[in-house]
Protein backbone atom coordinates (compact mmCIF):
# COMPACT_ATOMS: atom_id res chain seq x y z
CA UNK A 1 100.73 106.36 97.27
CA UNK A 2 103.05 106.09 100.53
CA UNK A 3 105.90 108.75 100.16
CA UNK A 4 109.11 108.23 102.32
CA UNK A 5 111.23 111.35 103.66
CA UNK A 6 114.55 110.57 101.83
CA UNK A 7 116.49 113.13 104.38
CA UNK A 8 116.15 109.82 106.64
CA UNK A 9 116.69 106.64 104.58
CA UNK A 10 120.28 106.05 106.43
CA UNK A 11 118.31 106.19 109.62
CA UNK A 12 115.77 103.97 108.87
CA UNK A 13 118.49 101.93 107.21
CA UNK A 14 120.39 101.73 110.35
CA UNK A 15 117.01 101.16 112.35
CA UNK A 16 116.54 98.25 110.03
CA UNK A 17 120.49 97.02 110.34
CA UNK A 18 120.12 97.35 114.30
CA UNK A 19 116.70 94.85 114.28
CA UNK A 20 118.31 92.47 111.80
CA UNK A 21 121.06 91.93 114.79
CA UNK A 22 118.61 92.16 117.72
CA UNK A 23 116.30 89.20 115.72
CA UNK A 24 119.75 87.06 115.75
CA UNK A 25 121.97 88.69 113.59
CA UNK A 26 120.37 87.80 110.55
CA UNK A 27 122.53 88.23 107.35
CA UNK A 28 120.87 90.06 103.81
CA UNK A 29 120.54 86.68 102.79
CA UNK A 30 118.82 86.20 105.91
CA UNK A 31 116.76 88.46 105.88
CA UNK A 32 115.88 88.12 101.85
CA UNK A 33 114.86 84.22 102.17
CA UNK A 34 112.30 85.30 105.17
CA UNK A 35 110.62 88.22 102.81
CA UNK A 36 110.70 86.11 100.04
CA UNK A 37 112.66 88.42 97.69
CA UNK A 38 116.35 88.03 95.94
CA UNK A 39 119.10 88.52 97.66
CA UNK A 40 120.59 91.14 95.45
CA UNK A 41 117.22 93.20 95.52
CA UNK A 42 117.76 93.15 99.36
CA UNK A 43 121.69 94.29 98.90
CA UNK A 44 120.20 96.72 96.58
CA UNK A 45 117.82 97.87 99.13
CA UNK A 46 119.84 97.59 101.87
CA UNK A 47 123.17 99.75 100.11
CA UNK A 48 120.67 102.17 98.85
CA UNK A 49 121.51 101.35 95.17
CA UNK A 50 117.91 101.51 94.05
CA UNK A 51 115.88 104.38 92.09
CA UNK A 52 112.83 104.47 94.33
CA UNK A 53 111.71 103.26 97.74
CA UNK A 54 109.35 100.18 97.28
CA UNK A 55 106.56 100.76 100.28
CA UNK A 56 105.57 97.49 99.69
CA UNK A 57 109.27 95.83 100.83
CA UNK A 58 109.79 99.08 103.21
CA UNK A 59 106.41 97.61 104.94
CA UNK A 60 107.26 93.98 104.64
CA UNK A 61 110.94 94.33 106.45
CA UNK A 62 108.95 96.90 109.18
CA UNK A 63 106.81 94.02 109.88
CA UNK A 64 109.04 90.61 109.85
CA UNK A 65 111.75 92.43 111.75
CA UNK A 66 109.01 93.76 113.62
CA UNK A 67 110.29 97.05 114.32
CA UNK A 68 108.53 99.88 116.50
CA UNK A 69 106.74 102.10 114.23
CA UNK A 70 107.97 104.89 116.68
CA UNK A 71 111.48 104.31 115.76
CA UNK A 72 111.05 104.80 112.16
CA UNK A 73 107.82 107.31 112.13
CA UNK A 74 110.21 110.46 110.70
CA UNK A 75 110.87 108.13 107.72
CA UNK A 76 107.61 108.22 106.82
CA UNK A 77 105.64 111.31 105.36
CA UNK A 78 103.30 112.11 107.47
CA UNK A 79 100.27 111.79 105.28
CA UNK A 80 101.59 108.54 104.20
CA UNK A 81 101.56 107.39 107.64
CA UNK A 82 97.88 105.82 108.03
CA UNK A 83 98.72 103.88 104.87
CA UNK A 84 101.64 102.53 105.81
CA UNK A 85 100.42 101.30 109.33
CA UNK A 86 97.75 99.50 107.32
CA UNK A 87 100.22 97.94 104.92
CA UNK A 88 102.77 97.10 107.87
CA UNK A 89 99.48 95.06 109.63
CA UNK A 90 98.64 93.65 106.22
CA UNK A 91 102.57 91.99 106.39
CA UNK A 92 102.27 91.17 110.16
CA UNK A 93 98.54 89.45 109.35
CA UNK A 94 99.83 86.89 106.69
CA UNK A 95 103.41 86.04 108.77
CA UNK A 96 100.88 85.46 111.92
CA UNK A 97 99.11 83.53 109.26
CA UNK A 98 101.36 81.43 108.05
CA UNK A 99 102.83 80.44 111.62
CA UNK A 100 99.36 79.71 112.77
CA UNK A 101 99.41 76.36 110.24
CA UNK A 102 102.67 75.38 110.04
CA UNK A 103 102.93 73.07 112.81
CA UNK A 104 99.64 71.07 111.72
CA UNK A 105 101.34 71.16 108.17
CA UNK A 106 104.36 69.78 109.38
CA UNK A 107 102.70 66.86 110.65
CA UNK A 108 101.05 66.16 108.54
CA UNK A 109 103.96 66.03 106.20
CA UNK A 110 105.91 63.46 108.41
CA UNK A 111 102.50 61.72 108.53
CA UNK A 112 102.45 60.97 105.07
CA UNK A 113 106.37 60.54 104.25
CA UNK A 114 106.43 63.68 102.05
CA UNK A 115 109.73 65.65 102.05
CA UNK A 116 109.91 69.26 102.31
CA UNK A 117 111.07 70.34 98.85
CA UNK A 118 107.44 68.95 97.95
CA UNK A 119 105.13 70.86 100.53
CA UNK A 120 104.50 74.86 101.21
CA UNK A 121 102.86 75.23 104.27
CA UNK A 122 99.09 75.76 103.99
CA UNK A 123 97.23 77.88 106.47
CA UNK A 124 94.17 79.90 107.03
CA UNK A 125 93.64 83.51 108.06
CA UNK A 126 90.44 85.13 108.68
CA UNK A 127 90.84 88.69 107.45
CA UNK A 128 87.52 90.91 107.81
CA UNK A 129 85.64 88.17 107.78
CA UNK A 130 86.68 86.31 104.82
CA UNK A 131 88.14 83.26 105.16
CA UNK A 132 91.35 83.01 102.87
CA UNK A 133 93.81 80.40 102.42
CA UNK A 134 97.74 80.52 101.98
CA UNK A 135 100.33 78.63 100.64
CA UNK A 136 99.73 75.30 98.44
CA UNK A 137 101.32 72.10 97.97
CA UNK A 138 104.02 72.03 95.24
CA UNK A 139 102.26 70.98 92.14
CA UNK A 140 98.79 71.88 93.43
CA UNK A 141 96.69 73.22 90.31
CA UNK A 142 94.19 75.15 92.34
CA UNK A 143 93.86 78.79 91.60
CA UNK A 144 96.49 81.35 93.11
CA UNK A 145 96.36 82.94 96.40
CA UNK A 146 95.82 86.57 96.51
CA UNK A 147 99.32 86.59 97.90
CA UNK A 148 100.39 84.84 94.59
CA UNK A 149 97.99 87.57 92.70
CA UNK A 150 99.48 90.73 93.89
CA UNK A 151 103.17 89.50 93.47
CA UNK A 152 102.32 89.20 90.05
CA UNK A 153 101.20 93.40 89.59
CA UNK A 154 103.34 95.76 88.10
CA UNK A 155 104.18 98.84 89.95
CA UNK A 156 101.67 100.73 88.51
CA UNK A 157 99.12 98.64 89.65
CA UNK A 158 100.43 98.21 92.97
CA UNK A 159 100.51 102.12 92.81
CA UNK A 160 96.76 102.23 92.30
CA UNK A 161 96.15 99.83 94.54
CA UNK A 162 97.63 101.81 97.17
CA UNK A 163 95.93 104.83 95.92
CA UNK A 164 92.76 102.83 96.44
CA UNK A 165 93.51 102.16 99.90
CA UNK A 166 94.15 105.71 100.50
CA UNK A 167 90.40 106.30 99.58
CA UNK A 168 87.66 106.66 102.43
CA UNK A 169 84.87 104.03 102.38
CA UNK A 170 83.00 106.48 99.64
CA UNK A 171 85.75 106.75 97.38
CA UNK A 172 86.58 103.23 97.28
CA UNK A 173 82.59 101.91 97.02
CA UNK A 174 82.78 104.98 94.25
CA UNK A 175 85.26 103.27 92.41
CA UNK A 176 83.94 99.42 92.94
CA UNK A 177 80.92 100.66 91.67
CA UNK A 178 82.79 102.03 88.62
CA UNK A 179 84.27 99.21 88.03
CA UNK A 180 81.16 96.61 87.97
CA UNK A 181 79.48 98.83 85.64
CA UNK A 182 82.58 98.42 83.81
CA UNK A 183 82.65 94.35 84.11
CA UNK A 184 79.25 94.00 83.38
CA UNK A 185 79.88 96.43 79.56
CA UNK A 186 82.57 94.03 78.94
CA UNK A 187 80.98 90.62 80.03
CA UNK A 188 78.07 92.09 77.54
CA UNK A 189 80.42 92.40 74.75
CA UNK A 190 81.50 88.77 75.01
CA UNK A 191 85.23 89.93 75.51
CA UNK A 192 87.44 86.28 75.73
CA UNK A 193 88.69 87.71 79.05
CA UNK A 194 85.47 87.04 80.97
C-alpha cells in the first residue's frame, strides 16, 4: 500500500495549489471535472478535511497537473515511492490515451450530426502489449472498460490491488496462480457467478 509522510501534506498541498495556477489557474472545480471526481471530494482533499490520503487521487492530480516528482518526492514514503511512480505513469498513460483519439472522435461526431452530451470520446492505448479501449458512446451496451471496472472497487480492494503491485514478478505469478486454482474450484462447483 503507498504510505504518504503526513509531516508534508501542506507542502505537497501547496505544490499542488502552485501547478493548478501554472496549468492556467484552474479552480477546484477545475481541477475536479478534469479528474473526474466531485467537486466537494476535491475541496475535501484540497482543505485537508479528509480521514486518509487516497494514493489513487494523490497519483491522479500528480499526473494531470503533471507535476515534477522531484518537487513532491518528501511527500512520499520512501518505500512507497516505486509504487507511486508506477501509479502516477498508469494516470499519465490513460490522459495520453484519451488525447490520442479525441480529435478523430470529434470528427467523427460533426460527421454524423451527433451532439456532445451523446458521445464520450473513444480511444485506444496499447499498454504492455494489450490493446485496450477507452471511453464509449453514451448508451453503448458493450462491457465496461477496466477504467469503468476499477472505479467501481472498494478501498479494500483497491488496497490489495496495490499490494499486488507491490509484489515482484514471483509474488504476483504466486498469487495469479492462486487464484486460477481458485476459479477453476468454483467454476467446478457450478457457482451462478461463473
Amino acid at each position: 500500500m503507498i504510505r504518504f509522510d503526513t509531516d508534508y501534506t501542506e507542502m505537497f498541498l501547496g505544490v499542488v495549489r502552485k501547478y493548478m495556477q501554472i496549468r492556467g489557474g484552474l479552480s477546484q472545480k477545475d481541477l475536479a471535472e478534469t479528474l473526474n471526481v466531485g467537486i466537494s471530494t476535491m475541496s475535501r482533499f484540497l482543505n485537508q478535511k479528509t480521514k486518509e490520503l487516497d494514493p489513487q487521487l494523490i497519483a491522479n492530480i500528480v499526473a494531470s497537473l503533471n507535476i515534477p516528482l522531484h518537487e513532491i518526492i518528501d511527500f512520499i514514503a520512501e518505500d512507497s515511492t516505486d509504487t507511486f511512480k508506477n501509479l502516477v505513469s498508469f494516470y499519465k498513460g490513460a490522459e495520453n490515451a484519451d488525447e490520442g483519439g479525441g480529435a478523430e472522435e470529434e470528427m467523427s461526431t460533426l460527421a454524423t450530426g451527433l451532439d456532445d452530451q451523446s458521445t464520450r470520446t473513444k480511444t485506444q492505448a496499447q499498454i504492455k502489449g494489450v490493446k485496450m479501449s477507452f471511453g464509449e458512446r453514451a448508451g453503448n451496451t458493450e462491457a465496461p472498460t477496466i477504467r469503468d471496472k476499477l472505479n467501481t472497487l472498494s478501498p479494500r480492494q483497491k488496497g490489495f490491488l496495490t499490494d499486488f503491485l507491490d509484489l515482484d514478478m514471483e509474488g504476483r505469478d504466486l498469487i495469479v496462480d492462486i487464484g486460477n486454482s481458485l476459479y477453476r474450484y468454483f467454476k467446478q462447483q457450478n457457482y451462478k457467478e461463473f
